[in-house]
C-alpha atoms as a PDB file:
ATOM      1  CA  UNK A   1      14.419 -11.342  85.102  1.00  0.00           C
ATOM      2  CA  UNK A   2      17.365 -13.452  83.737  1.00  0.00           C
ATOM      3  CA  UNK A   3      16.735 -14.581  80.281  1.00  0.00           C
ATOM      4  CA  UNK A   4      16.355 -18.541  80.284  1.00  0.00           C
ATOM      5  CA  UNK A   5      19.620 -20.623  79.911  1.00  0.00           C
ATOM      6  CA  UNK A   6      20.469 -24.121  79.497  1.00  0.00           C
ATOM      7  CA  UNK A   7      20.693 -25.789  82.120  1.00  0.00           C
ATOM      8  CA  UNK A   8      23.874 -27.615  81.094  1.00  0.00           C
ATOM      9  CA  UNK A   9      25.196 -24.199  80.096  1.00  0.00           C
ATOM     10  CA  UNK A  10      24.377 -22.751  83.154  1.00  0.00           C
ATOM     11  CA  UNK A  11      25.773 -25.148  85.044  1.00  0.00           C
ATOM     12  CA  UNK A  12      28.990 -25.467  82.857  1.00  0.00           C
ATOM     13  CA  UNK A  13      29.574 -21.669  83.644  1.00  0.00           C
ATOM     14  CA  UNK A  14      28.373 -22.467  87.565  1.00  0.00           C
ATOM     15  CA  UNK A  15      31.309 -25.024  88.263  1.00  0.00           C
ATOM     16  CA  UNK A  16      33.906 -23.956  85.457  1.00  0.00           C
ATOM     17  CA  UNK A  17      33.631 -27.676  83.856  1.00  0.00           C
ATOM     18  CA  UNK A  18      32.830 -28.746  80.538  1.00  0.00           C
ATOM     19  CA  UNK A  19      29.755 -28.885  78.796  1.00  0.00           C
ATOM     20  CA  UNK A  20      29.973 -32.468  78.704  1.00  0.00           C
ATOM     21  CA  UNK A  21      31.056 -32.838  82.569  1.00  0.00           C
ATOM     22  CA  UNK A  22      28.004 -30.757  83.246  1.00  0.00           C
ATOM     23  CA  UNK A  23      25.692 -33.350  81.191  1.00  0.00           C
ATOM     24  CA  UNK A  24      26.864 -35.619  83.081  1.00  0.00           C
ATOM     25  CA  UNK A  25      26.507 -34.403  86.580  1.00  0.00           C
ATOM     26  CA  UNK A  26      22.593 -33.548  85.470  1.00  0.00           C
ATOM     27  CA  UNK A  27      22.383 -37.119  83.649  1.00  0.00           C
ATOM     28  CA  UNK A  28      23.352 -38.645  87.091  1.00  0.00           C
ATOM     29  CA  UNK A  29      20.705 -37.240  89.196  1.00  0.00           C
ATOM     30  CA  UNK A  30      22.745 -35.014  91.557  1.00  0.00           C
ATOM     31  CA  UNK A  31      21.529 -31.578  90.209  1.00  0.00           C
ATOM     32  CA  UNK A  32      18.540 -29.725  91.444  1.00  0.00           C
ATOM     33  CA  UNK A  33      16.819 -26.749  90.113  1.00  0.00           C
ATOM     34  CA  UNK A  34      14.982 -24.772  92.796  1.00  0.00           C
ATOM     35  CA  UNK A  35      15.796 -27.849  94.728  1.00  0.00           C
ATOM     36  CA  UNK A  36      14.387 -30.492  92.409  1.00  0.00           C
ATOM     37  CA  UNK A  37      16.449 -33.081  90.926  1.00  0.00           C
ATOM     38  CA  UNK A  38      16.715 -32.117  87.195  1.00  0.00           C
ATOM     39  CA  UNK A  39      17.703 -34.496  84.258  1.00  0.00           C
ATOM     40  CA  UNK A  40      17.310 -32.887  81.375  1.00  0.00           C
ATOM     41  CA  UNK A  41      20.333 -31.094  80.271  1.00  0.00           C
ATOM     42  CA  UNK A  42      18.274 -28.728  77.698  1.00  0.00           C
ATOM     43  CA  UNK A  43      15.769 -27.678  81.078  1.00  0.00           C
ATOM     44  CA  UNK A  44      16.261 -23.999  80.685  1.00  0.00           C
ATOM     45  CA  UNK A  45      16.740 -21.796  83.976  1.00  0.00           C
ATOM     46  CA  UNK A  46      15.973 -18.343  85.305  1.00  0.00           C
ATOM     47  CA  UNK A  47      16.591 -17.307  88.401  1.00  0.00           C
ATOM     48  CA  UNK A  48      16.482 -20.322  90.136  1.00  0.00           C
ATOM     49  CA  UNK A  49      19.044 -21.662  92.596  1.00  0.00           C
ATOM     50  CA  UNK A  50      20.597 -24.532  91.407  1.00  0.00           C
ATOM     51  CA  UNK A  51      22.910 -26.415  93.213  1.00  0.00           C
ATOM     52  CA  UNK A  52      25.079 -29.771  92.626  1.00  0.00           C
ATOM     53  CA  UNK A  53      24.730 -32.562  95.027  1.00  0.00           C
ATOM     54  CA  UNK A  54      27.525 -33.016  97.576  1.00  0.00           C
ATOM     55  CA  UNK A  55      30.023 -36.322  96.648  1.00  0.00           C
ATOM     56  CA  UNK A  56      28.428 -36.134  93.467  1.00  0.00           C
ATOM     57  CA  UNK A  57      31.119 -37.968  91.125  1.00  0.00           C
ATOM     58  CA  UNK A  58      32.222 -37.834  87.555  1.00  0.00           C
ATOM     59  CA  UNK A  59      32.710 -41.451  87.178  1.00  0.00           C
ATOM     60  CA  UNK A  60      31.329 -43.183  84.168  1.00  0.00           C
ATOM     61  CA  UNK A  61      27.379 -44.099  84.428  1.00  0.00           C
ATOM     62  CA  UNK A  62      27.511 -47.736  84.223  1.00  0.00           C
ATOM     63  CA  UNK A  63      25.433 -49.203  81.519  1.00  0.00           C
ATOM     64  CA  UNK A  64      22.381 -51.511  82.892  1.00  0.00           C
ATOM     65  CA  UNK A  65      20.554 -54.290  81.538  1.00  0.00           C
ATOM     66  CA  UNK A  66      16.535 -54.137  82.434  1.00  0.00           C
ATOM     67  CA  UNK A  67      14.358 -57.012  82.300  1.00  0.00           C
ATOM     68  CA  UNK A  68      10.470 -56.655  82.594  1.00  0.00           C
ATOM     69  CA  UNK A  69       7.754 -59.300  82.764  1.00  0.00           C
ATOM     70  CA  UNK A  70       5.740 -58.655  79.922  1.00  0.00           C
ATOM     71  CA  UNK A  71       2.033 -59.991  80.967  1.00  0.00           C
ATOM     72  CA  UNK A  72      -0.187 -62.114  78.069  1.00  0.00           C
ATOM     73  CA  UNK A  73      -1.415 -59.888  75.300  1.00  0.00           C
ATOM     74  CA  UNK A  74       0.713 -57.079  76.269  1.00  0.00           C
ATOM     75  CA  UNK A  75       3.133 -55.412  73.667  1.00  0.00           C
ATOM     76  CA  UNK A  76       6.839 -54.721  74.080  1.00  0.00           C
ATOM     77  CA  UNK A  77       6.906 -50.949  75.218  1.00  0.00           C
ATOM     78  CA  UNK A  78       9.393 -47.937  75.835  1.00  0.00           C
ATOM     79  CA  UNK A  79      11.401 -49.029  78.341  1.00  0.00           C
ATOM     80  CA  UNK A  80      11.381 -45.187  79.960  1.00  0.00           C
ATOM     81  CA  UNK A  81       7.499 -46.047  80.382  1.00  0.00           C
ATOM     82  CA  UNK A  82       8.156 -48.259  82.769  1.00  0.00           C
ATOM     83  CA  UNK A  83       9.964 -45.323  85.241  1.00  0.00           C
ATOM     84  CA  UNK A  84       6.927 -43.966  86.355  1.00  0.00           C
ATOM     85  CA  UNK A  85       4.351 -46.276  85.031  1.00  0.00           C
ATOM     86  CA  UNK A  86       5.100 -49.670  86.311  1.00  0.00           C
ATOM     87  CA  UNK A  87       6.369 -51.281  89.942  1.00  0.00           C
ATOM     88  CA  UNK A  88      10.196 -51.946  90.461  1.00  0.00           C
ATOM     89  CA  UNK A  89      10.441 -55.640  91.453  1.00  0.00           C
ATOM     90  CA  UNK A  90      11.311 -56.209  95.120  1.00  0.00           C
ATOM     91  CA  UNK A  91      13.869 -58.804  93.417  1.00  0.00           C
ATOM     92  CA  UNK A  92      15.821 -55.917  92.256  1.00  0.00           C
ATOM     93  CA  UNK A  93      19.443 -56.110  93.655  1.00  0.00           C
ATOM     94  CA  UNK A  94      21.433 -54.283  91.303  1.00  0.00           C
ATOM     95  CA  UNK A  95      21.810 -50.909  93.422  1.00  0.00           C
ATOM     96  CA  UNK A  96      21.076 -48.811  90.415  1.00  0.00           C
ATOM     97  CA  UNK A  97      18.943 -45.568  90.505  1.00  0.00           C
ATOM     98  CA  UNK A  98      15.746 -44.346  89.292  1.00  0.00           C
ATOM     99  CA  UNK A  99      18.113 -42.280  86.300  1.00  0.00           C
ATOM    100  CA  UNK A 100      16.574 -41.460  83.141  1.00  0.00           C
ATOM    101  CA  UNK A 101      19.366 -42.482  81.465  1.00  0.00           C
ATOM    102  CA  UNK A 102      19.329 -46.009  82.857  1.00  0.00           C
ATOM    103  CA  UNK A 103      15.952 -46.165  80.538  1.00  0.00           C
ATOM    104  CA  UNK A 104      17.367 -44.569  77.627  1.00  0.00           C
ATOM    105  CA  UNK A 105      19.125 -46.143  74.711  1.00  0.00           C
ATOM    106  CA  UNK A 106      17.779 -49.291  75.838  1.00  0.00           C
ATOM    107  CA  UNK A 107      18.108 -52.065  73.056  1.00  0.00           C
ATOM    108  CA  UNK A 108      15.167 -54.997  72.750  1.00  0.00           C
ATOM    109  CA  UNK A 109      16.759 -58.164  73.141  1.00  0.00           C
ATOM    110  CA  UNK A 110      15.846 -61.932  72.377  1.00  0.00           C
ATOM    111  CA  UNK A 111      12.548 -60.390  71.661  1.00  0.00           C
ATOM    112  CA  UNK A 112       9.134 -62.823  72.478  1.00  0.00           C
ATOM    113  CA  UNK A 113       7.211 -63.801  69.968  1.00  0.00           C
ATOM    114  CA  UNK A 114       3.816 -62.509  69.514  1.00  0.00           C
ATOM    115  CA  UNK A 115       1.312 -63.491  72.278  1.00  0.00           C
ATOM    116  CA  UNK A 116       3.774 -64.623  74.384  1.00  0.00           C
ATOM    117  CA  UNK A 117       4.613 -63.056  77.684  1.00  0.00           C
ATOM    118  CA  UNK A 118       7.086 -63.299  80.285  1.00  0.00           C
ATOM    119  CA  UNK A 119      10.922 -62.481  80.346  1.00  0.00           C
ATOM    120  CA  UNK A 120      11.693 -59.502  78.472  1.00  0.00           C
ATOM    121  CA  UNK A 121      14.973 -57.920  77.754  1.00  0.00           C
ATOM    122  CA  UNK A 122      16.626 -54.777  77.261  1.00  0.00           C
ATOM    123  CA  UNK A 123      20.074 -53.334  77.715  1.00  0.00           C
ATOM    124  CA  UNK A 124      22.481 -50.535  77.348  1.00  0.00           C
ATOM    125  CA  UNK A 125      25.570 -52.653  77.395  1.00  0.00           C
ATOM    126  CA  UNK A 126      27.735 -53.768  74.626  1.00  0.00           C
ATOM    127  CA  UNK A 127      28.629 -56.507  75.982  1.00  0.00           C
ATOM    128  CA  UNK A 128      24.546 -57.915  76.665  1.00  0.00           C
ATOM    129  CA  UNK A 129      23.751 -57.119  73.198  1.00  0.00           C
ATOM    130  CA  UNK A 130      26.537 -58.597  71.470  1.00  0.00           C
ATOM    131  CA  UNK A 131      25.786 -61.793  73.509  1.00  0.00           C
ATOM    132  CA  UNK A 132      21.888 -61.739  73.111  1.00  0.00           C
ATOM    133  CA  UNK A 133      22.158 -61.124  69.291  1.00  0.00           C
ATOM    134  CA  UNK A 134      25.582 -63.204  67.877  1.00  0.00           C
ATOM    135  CA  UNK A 135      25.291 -66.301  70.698  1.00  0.00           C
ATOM    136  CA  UNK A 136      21.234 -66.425  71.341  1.00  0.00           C
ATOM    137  CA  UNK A 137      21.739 -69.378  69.897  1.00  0.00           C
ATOM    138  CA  UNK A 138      23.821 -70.905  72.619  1.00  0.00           C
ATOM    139  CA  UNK A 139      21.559 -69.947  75.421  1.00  0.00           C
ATOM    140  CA  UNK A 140      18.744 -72.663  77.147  1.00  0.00           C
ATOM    141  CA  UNK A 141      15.399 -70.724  76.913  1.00  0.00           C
ATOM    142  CA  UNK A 142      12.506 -72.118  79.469  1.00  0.00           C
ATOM    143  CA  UNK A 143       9.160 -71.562  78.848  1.00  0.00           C
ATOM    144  CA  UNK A 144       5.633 -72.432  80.720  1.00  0.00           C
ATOM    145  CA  UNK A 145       2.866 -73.297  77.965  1.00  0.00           C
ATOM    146  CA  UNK A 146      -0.439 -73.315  80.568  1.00  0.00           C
ATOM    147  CA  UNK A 147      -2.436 -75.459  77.928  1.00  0.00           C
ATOM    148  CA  UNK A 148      -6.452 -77.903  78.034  1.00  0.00           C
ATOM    149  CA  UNK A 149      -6.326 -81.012  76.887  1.00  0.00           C
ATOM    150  CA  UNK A 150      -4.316 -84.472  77.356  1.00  0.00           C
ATOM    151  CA  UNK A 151      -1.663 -85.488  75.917  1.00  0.00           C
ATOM    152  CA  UNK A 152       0.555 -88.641  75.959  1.00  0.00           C
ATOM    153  CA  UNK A 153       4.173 -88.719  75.941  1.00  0.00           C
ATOM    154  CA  UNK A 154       4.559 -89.737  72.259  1.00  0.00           C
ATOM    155  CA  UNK A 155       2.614 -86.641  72.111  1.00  0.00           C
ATOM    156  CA  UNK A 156       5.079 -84.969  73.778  1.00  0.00           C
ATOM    157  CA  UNK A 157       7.943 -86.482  71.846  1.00  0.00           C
ATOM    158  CA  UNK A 158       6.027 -85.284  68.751  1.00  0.00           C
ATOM    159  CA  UNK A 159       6.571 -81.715  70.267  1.00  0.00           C
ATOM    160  CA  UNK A 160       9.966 -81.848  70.751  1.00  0.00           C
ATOM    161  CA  UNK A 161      10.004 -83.358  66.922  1.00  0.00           C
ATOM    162  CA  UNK A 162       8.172 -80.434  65.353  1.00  0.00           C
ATOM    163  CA  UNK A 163      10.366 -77.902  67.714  1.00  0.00           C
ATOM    164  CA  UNK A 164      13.624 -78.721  65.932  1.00  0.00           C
ATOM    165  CA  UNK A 165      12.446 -80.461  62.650  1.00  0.00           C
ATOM    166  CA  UNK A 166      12.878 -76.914  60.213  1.00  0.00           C
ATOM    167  CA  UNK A 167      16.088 -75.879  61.844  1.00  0.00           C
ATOM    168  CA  UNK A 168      19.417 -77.563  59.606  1.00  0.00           C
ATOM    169  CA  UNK A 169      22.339 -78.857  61.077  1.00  0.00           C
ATOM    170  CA  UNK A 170      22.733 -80.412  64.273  1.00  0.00           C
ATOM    171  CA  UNK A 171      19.309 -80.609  66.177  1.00  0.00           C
ATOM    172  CA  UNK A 172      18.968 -78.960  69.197  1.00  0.00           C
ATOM    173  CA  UNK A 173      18.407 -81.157  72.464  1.00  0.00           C
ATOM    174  CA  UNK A 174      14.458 -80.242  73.225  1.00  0.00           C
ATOM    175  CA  UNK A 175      12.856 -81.001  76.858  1.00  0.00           C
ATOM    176  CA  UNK A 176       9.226 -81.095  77.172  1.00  0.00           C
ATOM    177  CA  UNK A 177       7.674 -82.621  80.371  1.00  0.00           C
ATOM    178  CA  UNK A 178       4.673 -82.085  82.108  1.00  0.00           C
ATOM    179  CA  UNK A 179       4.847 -79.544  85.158  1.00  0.00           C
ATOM    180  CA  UNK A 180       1.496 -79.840  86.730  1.00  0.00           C
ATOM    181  CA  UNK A 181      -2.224 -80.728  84.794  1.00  0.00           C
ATOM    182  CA  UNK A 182      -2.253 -77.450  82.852  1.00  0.00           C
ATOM    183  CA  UNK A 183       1.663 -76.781  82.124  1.00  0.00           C
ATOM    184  CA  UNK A 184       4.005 -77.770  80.136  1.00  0.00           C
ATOM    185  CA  UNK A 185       7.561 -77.155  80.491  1.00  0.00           C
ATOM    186  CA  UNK A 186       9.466 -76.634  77.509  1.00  0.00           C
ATOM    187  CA  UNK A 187      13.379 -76.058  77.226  1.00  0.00           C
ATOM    188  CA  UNK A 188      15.592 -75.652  73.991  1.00  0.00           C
ATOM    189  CA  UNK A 189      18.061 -73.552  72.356  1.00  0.00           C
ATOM    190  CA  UNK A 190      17.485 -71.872  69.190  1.00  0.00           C
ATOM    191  CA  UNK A 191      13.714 -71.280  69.827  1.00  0.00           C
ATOM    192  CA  UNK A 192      12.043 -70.651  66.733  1.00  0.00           C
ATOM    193  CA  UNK A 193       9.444 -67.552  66.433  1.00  0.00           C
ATOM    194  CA  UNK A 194       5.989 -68.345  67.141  1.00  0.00           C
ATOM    195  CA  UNK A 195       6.970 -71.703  67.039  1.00  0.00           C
ATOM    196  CA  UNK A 196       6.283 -73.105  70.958  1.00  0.00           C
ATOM    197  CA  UNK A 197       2.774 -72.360  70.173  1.00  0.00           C
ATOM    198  CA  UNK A 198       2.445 -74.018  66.743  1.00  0.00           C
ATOM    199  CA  UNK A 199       3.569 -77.014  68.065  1.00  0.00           C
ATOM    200  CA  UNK A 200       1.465 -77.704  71.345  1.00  0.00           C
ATOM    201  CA  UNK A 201      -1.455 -76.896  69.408  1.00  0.00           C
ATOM    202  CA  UNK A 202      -0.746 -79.093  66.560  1.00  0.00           C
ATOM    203  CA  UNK A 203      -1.423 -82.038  68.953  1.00  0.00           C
ATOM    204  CA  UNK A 204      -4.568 -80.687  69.800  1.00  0.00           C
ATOM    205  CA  UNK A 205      -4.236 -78.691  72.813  1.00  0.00           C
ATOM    206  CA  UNK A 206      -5.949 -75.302  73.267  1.00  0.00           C
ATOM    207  CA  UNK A 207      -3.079 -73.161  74.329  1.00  0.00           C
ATOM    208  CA  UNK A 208      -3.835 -70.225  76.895  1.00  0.00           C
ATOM    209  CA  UNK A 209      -0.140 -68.980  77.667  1.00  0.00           C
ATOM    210  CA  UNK A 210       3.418 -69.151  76.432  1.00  0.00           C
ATOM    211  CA  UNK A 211       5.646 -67.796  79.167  1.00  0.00           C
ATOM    212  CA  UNK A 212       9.389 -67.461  78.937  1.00  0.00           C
ATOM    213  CA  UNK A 213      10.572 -67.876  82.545  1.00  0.00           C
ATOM    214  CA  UNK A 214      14.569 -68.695  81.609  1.00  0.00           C
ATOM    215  CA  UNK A 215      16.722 -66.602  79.102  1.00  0.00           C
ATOM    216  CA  UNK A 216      20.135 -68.513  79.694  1.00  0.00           C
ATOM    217  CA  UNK A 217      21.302 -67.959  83.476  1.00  0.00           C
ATOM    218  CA  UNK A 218      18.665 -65.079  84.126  1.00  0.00           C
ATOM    219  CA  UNK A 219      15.045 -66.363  85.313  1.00  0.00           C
ATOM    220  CA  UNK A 220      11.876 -63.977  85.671  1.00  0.00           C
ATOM    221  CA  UNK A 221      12.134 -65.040  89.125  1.00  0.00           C
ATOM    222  CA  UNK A 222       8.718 -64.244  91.436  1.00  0.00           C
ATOM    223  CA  UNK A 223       8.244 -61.355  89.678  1.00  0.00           C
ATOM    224  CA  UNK A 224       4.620 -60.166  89.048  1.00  0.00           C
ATOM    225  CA  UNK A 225       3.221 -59.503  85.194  1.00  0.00           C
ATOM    226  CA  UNK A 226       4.484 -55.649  85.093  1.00  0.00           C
ATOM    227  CA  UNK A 227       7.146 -55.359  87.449  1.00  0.00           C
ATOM    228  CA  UNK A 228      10.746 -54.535  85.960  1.00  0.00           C
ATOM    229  CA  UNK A 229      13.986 -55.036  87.404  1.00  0.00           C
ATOM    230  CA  UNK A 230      17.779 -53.645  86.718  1.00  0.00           C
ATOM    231  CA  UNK A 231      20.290 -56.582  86.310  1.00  0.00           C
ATOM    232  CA  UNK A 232      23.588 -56.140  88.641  1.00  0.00           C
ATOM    233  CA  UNK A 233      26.189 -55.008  86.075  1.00  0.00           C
ATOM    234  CA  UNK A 234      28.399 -58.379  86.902  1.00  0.00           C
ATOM    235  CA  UNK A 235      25.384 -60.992  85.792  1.00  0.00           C
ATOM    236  CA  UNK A 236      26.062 -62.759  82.963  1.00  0.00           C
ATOM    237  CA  UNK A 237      23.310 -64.928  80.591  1.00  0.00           C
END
């Protein structure tokens, strides 16, 4: 019996590349050990066949942005959870694959406050990151508040009031309008933590749900609470 190898040794040996080519021929999914697709470049092998994949490609693996509809009372999770543990949207048009490292060094994002569910973000790209942290500020957010009660529209102008009253400088333009009986629609920049909430119920309505639906140009779409979807890598926020 062969004493147990690396994989990524193994296979650096196999195809007389790199060590790093061969982590990234396993990171992309095209090697199989006993001819099951294998990940994990530390996976350590016998005497078992392992083969590579034919067209299998040493281009770079494009970083991916992931967005997952958090449902109410739900906390933000590991994002490699989700693999195996939650539905792929149907809405998903990126062309990505199920690879471990698409869920891997995933970065939180224009995080929801607490209680509130909807649009979540993650992503792997600089470029998403940089965006979603130094110019969050710039980007529309939409959010449903499913609320009981009445409320006037002075009440709703009082909303809008206490939305942008603590933040200095120029005030942010606020919508709030009524969507149906039961939902409000609420749409600013520069939404302050916890702060939707605060101020629907400080005109006296009982507040059942705060859901983003809009994070600049990206919408949850007809997503249901727990699916997750991969962004194409040419969508911008």
């Amino acid at each position: 019996m062969t004493e147990p190898v690396r994989l990524s040794k193994f296979l650096s040996h196999q195809q007389g590349i790199s060590r790093r080519e061969a982590e990234h021929l396993i990171a992309s999914g095209v090697v199989r050990v006993a001819g099951e697709i294998v990940e994990a470049p530390f996976f350590k092998v016998t005497d078992e066949i392992v083969t590579v994949d034919e067209g299998a490609s040493m281009e770079p693996i494009e970083p991916l942005t992931l967005v997952w509809y958090q449902s109410p009372g739900e906390e933000q999770i590991d994002p490699l959870t989700l693999r195996d543990g939650a539905p792929r949207s149907a809405l998903d048009n990126s062309g990505a694959d199920w690879l471990k490292v698409h869920f891997l060094s995933q970065h939180p994002l224009a995080e929801l406050g607490e209680g509130e569910s909807g649009l979540a973000v993650w992503s792997q790209n600089r470029g998403v990151i940089r965006k979603l942290g130094d110019d969050l500020d710039q980007l529309e957010q939409e959010y449903i508040v499913e609320v009981e009660g009445e409320l006037d529209e002075e009440g709703l102008r009082r909303i809008g009031y206490a939305l942008c009253a603590d933040i200095r400088g120029r005030k942010p333009k606020v919508s709030v309008s009524w969507q149906s009986d039961i939902r409000l629609r609420i749409a600013m920049k520069r939404v302050p933590p916890g702060g939707i909430r605060a101020a629907v119920e400080a005109q006296g309505l009982k507040v059942n749900e705060v859901r983003r639906l809009r994070l600049g140009a990206v919408t949850l779409g007809r997503m249901a609470p727990g699916e997750w979807r991969f962004l194409p890598v040419d969508v911008r926020f």
